[in-house]
PDB file of N, CA and C in Angstrom:
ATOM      1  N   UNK A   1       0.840  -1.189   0.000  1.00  0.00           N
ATOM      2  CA  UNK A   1       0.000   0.000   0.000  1.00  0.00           C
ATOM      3  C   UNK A   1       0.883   1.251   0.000  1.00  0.00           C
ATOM      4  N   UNK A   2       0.527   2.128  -1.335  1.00  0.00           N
ATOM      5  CA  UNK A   2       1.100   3.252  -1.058  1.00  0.00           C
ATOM      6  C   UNK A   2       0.837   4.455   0.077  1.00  0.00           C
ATOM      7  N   UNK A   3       2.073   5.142   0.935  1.00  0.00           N
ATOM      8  CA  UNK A   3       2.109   5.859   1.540  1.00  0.00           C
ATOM      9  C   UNK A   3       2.584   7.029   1.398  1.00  0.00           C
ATOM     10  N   UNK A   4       1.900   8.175   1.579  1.00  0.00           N
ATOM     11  CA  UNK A   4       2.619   9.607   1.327  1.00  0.00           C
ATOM     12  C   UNK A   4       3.014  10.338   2.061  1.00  0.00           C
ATOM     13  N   UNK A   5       4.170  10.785   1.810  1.00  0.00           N
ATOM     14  CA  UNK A   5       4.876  11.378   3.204  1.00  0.00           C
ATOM     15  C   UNK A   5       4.633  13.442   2.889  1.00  0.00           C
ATOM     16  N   UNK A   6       5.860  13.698   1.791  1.00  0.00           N
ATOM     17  CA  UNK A   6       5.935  14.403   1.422  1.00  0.00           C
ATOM     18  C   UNK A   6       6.961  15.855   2.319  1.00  0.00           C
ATOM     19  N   UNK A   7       7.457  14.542   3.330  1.00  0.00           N
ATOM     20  CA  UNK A   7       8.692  15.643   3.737  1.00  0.00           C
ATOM     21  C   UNK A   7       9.784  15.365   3.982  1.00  0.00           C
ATOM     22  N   UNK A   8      10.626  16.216   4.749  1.00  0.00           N
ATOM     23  CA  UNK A   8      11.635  16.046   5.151  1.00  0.00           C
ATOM     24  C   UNK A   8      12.569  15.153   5.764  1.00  0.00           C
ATOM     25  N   UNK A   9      13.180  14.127   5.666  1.00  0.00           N
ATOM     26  CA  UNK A   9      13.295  12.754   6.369  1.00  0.00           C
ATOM     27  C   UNK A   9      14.677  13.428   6.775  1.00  0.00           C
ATOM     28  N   UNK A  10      15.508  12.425   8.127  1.00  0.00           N
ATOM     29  CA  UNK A  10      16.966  12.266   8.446  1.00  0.00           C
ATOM     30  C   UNK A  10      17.297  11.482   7.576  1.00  0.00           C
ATOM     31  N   UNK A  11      18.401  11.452   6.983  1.00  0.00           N
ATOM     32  CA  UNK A  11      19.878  10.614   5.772  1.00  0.00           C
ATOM     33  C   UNK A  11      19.513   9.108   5.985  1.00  0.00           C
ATOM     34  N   UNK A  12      18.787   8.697   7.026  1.00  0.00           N
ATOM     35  CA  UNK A  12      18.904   7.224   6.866  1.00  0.00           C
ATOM     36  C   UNK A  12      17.974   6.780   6.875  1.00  0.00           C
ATOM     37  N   UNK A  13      16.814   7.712   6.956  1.00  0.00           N
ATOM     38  CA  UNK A  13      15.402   7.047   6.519  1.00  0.00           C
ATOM     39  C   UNK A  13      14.894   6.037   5.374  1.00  0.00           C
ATOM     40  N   UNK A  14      15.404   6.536   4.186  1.00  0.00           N
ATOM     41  CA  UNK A  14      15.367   5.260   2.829  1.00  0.00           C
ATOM     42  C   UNK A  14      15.849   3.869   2.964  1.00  0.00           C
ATOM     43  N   UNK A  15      17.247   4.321   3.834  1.00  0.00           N
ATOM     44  CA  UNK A  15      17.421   2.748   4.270  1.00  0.00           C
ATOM     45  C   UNK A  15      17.070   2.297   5.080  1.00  0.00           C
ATOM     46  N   UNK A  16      16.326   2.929   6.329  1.00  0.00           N
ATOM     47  CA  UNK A  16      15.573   1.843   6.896  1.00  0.00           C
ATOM     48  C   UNK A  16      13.987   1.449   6.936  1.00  0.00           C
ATOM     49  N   UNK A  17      13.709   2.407   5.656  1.00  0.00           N
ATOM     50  CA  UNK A  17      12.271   1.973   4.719  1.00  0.00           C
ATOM     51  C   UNK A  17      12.889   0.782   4.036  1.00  0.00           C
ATOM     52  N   UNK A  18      13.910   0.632   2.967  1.00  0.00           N
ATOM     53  CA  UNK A  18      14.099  -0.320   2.485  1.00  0.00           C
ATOM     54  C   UNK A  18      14.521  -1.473   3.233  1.00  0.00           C
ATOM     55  N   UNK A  19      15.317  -1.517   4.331  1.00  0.00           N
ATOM     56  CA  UNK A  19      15.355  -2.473   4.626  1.00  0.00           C
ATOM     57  C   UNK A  19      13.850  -3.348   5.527  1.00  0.00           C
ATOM     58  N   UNK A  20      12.747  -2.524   5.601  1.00  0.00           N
ATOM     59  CA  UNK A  20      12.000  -2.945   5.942  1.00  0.00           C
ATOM     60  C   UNK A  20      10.928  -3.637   4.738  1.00  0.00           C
ATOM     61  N   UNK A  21      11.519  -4.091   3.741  1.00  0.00           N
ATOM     62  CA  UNK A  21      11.120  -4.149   2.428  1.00  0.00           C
ATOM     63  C   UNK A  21       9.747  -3.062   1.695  1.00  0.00           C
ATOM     64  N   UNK A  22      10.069  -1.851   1.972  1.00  0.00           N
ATOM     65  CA  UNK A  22       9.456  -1.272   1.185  1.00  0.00           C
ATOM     66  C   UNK A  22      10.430  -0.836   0.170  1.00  0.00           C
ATOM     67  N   UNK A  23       9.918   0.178  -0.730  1.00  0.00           N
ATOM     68  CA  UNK A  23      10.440   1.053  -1.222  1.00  0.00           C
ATOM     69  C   UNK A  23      10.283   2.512  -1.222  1.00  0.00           C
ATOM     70  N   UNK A  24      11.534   3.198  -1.117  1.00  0.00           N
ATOM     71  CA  UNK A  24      11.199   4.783  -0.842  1.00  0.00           C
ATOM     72  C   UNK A  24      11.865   5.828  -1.787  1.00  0.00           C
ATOM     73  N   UNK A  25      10.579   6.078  -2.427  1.00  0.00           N
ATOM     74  CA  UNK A  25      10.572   7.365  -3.188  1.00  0.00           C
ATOM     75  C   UNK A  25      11.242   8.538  -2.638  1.00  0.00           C
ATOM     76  N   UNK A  26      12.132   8.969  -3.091  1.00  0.00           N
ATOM     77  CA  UNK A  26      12.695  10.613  -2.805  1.00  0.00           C
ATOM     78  C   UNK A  26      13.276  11.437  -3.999  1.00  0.00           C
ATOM     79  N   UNK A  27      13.934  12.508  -3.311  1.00  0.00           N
ATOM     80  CA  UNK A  27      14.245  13.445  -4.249  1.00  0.00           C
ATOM     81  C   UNK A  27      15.326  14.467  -3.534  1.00  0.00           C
ATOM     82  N   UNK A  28      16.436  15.288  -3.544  1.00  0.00           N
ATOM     83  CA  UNK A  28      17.342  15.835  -3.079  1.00  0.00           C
ATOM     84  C   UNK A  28      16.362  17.192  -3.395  1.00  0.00           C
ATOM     85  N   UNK A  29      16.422  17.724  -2.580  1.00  0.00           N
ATOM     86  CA  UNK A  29      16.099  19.097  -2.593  1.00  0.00           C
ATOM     87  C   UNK A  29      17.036  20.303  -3.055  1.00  0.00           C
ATOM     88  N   UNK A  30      16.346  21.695  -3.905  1.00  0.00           N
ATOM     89  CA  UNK A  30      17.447  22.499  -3.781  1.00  0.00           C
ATOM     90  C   UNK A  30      17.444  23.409  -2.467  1.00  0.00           C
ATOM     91  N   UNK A  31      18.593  24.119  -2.340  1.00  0.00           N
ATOM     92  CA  UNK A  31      18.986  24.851  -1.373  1.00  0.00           C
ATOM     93  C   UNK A  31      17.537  25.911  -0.810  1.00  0.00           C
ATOM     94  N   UNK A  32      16.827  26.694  -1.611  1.00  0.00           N
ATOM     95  CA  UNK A  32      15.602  26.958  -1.482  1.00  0.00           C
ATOM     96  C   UNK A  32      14.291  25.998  -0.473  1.00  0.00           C
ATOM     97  N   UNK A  33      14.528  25.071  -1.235  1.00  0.00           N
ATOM     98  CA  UNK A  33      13.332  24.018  -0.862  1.00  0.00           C
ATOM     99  C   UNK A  33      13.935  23.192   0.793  1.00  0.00           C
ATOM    100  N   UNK A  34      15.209  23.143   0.522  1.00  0.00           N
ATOM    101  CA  UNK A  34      15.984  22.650   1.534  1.00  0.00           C
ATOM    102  C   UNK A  34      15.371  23.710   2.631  1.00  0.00           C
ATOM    103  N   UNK A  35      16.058  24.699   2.966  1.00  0.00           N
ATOM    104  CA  UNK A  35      15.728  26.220   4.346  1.00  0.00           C
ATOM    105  C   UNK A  35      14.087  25.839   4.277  1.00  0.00           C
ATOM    106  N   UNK A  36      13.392  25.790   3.206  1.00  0.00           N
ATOM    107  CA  UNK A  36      11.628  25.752   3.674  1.00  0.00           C
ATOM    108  C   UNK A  36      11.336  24.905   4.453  1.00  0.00           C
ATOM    109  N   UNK A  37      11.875  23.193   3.868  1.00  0.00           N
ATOM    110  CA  UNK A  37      11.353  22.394   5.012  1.00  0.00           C
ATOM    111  C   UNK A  37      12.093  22.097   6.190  1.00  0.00           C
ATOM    112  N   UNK A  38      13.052  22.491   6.323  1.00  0.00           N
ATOM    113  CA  UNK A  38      13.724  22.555   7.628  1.00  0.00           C
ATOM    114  C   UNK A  38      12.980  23.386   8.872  1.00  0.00           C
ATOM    115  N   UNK A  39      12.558  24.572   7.921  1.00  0.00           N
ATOM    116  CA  UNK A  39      11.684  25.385   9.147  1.00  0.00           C
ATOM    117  C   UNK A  39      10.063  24.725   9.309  1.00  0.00           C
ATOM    118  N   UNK A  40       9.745  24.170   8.341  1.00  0.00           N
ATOM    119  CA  UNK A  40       8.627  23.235   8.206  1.00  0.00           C
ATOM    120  C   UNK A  40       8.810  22.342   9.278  1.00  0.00           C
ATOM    121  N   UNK A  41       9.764  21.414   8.992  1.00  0.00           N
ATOM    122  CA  UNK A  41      10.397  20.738  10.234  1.00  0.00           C
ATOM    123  C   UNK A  41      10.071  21.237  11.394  1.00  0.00           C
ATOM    124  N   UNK A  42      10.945  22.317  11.830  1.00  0.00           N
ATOM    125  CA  UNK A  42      11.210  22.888  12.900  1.00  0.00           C
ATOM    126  C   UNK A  42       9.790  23.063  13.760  1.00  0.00           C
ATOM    127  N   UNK A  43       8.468  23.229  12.694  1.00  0.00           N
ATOM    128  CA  UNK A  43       7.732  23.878  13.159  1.00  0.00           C
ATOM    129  C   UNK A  43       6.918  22.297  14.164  1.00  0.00           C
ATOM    130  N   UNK A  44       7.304  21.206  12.728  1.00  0.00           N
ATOM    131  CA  UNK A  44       6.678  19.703  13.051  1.00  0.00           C
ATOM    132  C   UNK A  44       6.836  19.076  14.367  1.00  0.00           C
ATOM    133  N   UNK A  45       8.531  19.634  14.765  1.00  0.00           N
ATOM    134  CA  UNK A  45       8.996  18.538  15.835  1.00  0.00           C
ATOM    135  C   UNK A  45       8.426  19.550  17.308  1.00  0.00           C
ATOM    136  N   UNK A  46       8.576  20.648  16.810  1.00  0.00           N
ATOM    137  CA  UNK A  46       8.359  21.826  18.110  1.00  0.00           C
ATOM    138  C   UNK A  46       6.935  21.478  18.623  1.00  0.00           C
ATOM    139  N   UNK A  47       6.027  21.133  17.587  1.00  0.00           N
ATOM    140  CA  UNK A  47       4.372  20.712  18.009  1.00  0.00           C
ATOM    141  C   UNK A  47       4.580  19.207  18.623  1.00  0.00           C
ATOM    142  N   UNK A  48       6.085  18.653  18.231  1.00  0.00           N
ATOM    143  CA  UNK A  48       5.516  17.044  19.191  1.00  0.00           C
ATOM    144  C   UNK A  48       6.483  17.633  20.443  1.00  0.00           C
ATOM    145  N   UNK A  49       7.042  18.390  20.924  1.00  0.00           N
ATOM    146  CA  UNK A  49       7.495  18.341  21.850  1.00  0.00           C
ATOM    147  C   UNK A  49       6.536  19.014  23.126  1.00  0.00           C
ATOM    148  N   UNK A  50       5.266  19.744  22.567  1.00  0.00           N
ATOM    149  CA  UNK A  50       4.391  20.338  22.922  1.00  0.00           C
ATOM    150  C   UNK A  50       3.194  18.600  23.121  1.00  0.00           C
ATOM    151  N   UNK A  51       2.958  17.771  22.377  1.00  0.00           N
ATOM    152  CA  UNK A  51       2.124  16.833  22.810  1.00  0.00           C
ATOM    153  C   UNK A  51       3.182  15.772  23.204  1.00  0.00           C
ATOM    154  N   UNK A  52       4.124  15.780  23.606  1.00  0.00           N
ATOM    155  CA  UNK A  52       5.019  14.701  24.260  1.00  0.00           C
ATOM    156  C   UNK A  52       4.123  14.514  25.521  1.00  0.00           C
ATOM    157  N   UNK A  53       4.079  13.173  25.976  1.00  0.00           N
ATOM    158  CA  UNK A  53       3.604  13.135  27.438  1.00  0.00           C
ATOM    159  C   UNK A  53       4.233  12.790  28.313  1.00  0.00           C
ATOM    160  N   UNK A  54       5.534  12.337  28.309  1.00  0.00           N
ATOM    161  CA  UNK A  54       6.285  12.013  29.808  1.00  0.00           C
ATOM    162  C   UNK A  54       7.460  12.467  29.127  1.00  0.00           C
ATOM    163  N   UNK A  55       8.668  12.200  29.944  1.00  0.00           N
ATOM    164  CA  UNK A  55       9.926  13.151  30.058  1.00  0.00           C
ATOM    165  C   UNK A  55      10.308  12.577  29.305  1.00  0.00           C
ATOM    166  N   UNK A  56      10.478  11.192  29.262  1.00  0.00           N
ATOM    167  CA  UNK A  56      11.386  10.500  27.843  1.00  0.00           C
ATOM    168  C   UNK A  56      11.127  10.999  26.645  1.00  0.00           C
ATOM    169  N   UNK A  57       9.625  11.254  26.472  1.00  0.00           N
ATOM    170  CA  UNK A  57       9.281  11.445  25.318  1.00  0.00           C
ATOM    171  C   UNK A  57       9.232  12.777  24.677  1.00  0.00           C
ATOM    172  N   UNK A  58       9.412  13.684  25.835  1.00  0.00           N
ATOM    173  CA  UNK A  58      10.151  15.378  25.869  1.00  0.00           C
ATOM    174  C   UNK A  58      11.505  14.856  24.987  1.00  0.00           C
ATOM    175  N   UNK A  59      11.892  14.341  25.910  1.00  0.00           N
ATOM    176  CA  UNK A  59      13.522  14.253  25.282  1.00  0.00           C
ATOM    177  C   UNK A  59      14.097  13.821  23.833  1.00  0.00           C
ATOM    178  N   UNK A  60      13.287  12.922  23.691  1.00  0.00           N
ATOM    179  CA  UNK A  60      13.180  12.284  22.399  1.00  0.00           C
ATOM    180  C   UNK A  60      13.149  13.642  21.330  1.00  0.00           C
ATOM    181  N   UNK A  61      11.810  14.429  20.941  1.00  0.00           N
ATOM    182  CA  UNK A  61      11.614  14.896  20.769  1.00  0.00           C
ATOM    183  C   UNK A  61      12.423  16.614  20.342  1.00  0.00           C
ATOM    184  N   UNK A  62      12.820  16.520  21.798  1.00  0.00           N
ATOM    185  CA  UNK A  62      14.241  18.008  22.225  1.00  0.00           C
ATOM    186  C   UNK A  62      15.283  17.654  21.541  1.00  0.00           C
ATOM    187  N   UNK A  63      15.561  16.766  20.922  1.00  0.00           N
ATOM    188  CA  UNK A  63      16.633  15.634  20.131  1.00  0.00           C
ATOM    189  C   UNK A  63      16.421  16.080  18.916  1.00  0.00           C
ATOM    190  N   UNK A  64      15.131  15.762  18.493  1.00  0.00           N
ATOM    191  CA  UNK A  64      14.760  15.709  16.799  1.00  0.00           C
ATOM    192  C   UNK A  64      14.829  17.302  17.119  1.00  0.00           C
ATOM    193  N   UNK A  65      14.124  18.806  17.210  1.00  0.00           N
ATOM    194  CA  UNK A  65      14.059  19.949  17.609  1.00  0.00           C
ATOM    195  C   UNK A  65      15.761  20.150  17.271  1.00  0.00           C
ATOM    196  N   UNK A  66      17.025  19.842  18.095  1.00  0.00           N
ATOM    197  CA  UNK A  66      18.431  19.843  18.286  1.00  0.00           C
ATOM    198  C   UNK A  66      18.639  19.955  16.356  1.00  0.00           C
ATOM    199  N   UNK A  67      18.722  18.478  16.103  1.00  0.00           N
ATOM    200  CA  UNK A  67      19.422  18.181  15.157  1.00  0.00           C
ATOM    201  C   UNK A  67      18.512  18.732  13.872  1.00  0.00           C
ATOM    202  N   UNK A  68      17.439  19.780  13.978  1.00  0.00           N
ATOM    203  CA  UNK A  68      17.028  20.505  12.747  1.00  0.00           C
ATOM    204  C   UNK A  68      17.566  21.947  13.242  1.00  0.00           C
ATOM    205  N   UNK A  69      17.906  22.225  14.580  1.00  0.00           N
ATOM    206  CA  UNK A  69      18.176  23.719  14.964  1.00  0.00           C
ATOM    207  C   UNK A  69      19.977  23.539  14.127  1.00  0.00           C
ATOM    208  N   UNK A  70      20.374  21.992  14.456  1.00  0.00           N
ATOM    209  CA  UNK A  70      21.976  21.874  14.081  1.00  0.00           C
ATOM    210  C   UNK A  70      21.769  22.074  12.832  1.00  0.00           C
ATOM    211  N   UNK A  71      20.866  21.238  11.683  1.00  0.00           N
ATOM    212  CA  UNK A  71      21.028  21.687  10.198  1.00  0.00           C
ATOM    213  C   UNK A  71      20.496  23.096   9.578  1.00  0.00           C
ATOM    214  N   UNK A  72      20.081  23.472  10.439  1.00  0.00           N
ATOM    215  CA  UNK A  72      19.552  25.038  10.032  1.00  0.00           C
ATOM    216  C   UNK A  72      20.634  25.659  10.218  1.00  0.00           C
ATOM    217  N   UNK A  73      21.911  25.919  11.237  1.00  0.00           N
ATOM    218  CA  UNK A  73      22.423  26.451  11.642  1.00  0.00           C
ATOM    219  C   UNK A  73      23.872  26.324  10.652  1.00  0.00           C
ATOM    220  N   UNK A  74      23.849  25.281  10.387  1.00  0.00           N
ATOM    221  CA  UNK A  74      24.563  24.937   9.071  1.00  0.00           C
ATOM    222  C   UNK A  74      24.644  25.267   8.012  1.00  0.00           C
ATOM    223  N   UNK A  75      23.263  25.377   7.590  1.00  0.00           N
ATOM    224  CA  UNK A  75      23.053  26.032   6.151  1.00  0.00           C
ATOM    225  C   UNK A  75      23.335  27.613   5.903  1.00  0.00           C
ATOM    226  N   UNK A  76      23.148  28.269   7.176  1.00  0.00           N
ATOM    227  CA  UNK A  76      23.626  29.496   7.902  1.00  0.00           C
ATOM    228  C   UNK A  76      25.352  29.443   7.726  1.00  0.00           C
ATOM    229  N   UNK A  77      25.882  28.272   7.735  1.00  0.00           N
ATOM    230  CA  UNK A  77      27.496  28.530   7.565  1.00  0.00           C
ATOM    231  C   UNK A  77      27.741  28.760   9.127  1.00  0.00           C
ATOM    232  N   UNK A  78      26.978  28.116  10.073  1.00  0.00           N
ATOM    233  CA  UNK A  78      27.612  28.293  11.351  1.00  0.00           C
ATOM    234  C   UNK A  78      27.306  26.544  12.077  1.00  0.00           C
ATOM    235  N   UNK A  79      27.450  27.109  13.376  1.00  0.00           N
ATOM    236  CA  UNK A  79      27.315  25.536  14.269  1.00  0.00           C
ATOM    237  C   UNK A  79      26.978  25.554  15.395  1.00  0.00           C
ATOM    238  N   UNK A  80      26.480  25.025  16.251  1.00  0.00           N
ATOM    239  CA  UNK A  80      25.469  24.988  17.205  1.00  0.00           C
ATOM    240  C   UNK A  80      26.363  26.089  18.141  1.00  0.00           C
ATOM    241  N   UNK A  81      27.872  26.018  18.249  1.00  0.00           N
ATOM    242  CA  UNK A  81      28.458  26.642  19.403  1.00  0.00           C
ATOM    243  C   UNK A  81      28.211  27.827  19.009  1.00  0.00           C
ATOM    244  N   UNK A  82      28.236  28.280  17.713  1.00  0.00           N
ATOM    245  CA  UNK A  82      27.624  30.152  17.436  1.00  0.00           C
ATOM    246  C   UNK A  82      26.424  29.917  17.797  1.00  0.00           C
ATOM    247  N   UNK A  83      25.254  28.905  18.141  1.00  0.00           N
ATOM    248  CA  UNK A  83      24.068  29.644  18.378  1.00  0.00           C
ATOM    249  C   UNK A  83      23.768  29.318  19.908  1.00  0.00           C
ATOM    250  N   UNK A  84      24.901  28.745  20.467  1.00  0.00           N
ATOM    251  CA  UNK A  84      25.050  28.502  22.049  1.00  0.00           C
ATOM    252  C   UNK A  84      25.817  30.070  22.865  1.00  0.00           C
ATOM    253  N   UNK A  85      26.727  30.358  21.576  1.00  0.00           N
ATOM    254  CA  UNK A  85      27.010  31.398  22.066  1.00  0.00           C
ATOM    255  C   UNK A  85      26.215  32.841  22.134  1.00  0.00           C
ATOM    256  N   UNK A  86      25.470  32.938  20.807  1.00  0.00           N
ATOM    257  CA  UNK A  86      24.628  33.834  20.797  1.00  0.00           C
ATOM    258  C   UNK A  86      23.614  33.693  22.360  1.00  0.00           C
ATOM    259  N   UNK A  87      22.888  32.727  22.506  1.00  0.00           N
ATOM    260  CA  UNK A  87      22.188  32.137  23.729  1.00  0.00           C
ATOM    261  C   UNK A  87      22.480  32.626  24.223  1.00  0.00           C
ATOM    262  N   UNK A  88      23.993  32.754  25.099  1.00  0.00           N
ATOM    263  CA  UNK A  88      24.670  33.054  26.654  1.00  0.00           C
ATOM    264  C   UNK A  88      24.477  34.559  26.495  1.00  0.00           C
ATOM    265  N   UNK A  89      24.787  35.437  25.506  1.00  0.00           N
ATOM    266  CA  UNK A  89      24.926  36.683  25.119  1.00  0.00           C
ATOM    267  C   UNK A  89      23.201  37.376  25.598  1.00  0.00           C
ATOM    268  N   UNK A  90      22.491  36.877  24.754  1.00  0.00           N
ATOM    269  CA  UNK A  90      20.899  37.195  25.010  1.00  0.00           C
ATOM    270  C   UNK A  90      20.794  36.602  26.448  1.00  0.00           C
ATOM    271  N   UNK A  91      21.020  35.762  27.008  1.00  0.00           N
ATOM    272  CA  UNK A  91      20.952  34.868  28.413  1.00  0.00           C
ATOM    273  C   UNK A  91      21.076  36.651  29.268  1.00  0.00           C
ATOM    274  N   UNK A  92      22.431  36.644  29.355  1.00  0.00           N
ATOM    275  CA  UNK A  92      23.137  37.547  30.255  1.00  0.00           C
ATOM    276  C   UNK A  92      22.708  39.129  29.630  1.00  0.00           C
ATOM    277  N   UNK A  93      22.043  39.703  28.620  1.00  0.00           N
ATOM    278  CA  UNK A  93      21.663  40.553  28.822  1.00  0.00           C
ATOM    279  C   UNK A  93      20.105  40.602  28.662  1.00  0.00           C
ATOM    280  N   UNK A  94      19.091  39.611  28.738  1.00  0.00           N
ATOM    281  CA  UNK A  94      18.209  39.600  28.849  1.00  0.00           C
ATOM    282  C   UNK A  94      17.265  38.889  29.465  1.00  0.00           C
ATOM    283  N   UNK A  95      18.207  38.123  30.007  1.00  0.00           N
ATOM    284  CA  UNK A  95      17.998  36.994  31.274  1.00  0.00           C
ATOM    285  C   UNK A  95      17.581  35.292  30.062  1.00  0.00           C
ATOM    286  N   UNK A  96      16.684  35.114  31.127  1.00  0.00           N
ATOM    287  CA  UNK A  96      16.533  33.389  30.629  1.00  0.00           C
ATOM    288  C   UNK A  96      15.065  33.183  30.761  1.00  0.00           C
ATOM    289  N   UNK A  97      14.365  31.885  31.372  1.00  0.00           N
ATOM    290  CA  UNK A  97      12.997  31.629  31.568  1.00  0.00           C
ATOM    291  C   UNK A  97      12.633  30.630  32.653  1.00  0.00           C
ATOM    292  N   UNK A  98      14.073  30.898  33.605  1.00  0.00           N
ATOM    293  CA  UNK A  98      13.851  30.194  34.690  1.00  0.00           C
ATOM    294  C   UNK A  98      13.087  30.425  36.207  1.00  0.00           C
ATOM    295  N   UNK A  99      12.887  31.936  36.121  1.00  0.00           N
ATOM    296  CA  UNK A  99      12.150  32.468  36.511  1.00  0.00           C
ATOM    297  C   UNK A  99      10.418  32.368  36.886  1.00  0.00           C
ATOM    298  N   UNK A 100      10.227  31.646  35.495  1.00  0.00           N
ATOM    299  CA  UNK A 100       8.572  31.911  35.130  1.00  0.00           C
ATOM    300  C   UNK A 100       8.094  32.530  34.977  1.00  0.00           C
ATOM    301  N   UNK A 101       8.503  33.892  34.823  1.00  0.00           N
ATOM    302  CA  UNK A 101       7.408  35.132  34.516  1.00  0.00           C
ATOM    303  C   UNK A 101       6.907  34.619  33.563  1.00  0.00           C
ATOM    304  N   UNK A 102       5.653  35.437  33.753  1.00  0.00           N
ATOM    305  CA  UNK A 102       4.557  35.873  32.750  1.00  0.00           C
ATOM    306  C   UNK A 102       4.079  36.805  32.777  1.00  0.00           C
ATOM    307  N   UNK A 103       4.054  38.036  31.615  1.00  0.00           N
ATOM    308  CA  UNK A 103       3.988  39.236  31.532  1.00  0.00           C
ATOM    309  C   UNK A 103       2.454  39.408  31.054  1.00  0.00           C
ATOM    310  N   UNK A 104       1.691  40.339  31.988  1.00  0.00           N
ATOM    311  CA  UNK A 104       0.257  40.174  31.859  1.00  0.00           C
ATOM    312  C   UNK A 104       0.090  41.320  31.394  1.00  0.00           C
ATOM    313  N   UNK A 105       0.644  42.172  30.942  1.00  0.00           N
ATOM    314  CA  UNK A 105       0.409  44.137  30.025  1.00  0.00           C
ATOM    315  C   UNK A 105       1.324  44.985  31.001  1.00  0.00           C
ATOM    316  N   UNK A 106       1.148  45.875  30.392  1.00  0.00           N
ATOM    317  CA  UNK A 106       1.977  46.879  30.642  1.00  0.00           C
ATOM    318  C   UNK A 106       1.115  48.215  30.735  1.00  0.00           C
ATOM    319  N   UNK A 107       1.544  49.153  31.335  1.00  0.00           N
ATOM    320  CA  UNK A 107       0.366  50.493  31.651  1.00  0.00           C
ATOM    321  C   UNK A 107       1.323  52.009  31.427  1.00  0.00           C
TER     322      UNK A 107
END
C-alpha cells in the first residue's frame, strides 16, 4: 500500500524503509526548498514536543528539535556553538525563563 509522506526525512530514513522491504521514493532538494522544510520541520517537531507526554518522550523529541536547529544552523554557515554562544549573550543581557514570569500588560 502506497504511503505519502511528502517531507523532510533524516539521511537514513530510505534505508531503513528499504530495509523494511518497502520502497522509498525521494528526491534531493534544492537549497531553497531545503531552508523551507527545515523550518517546516522545525515547526513539526516543536508541536511534538508540545504533545510529548512524559519526560522520555520530551527528550526524544528536544533531540529531533536539536538536530534541525543543528542543520539550520549549518546552512547558515555556522554551528550549534555560534548559536550557544549567541544564547549566553541574550541569556546575560536579557535573562533566561527560569524564573517563570509571565507578563500580563503593561500600563
Amino acid at each position: 500500500m502506497e504511503k505519502i509522506f511528502r517531507k523532510l526525512v533524516r539521511d537514513r530514513i530510505p534505508e531503513i524503509i528499504e530495509g523494511n522491504g518497502e520502497v522509498a521514493v525521494t528526491r534531493i532538494l534544492d537549497e531553497e526548498e531545503y531552508r523551507k522544510e527545515l523550518y517546516r520541520k522545525l515547526l513539526e517537531e516543536g508541536q511534538e514536543v508540545v504533545s510529548s507526554q512524559t519526560s522520555s518522550e520530551t527528550l526524544e523529541e528536544l533531540a529531533d528539535v536539536y538536530e534541525v536547529l543543528r542543520a539550520i544552523a549549518s546552512l547558515e554557515g555556522k554551528n550549534m556553538k555560534d548559536v550557544e554562544d549567541i544564547a549566553n549573550q541574550k541569556k546575560k543581557k536579557r535573562g533566561a525563563f527560569q524564573k517563570r514570569i509571565f507578563l500580563e500588560k503593561t500600563k
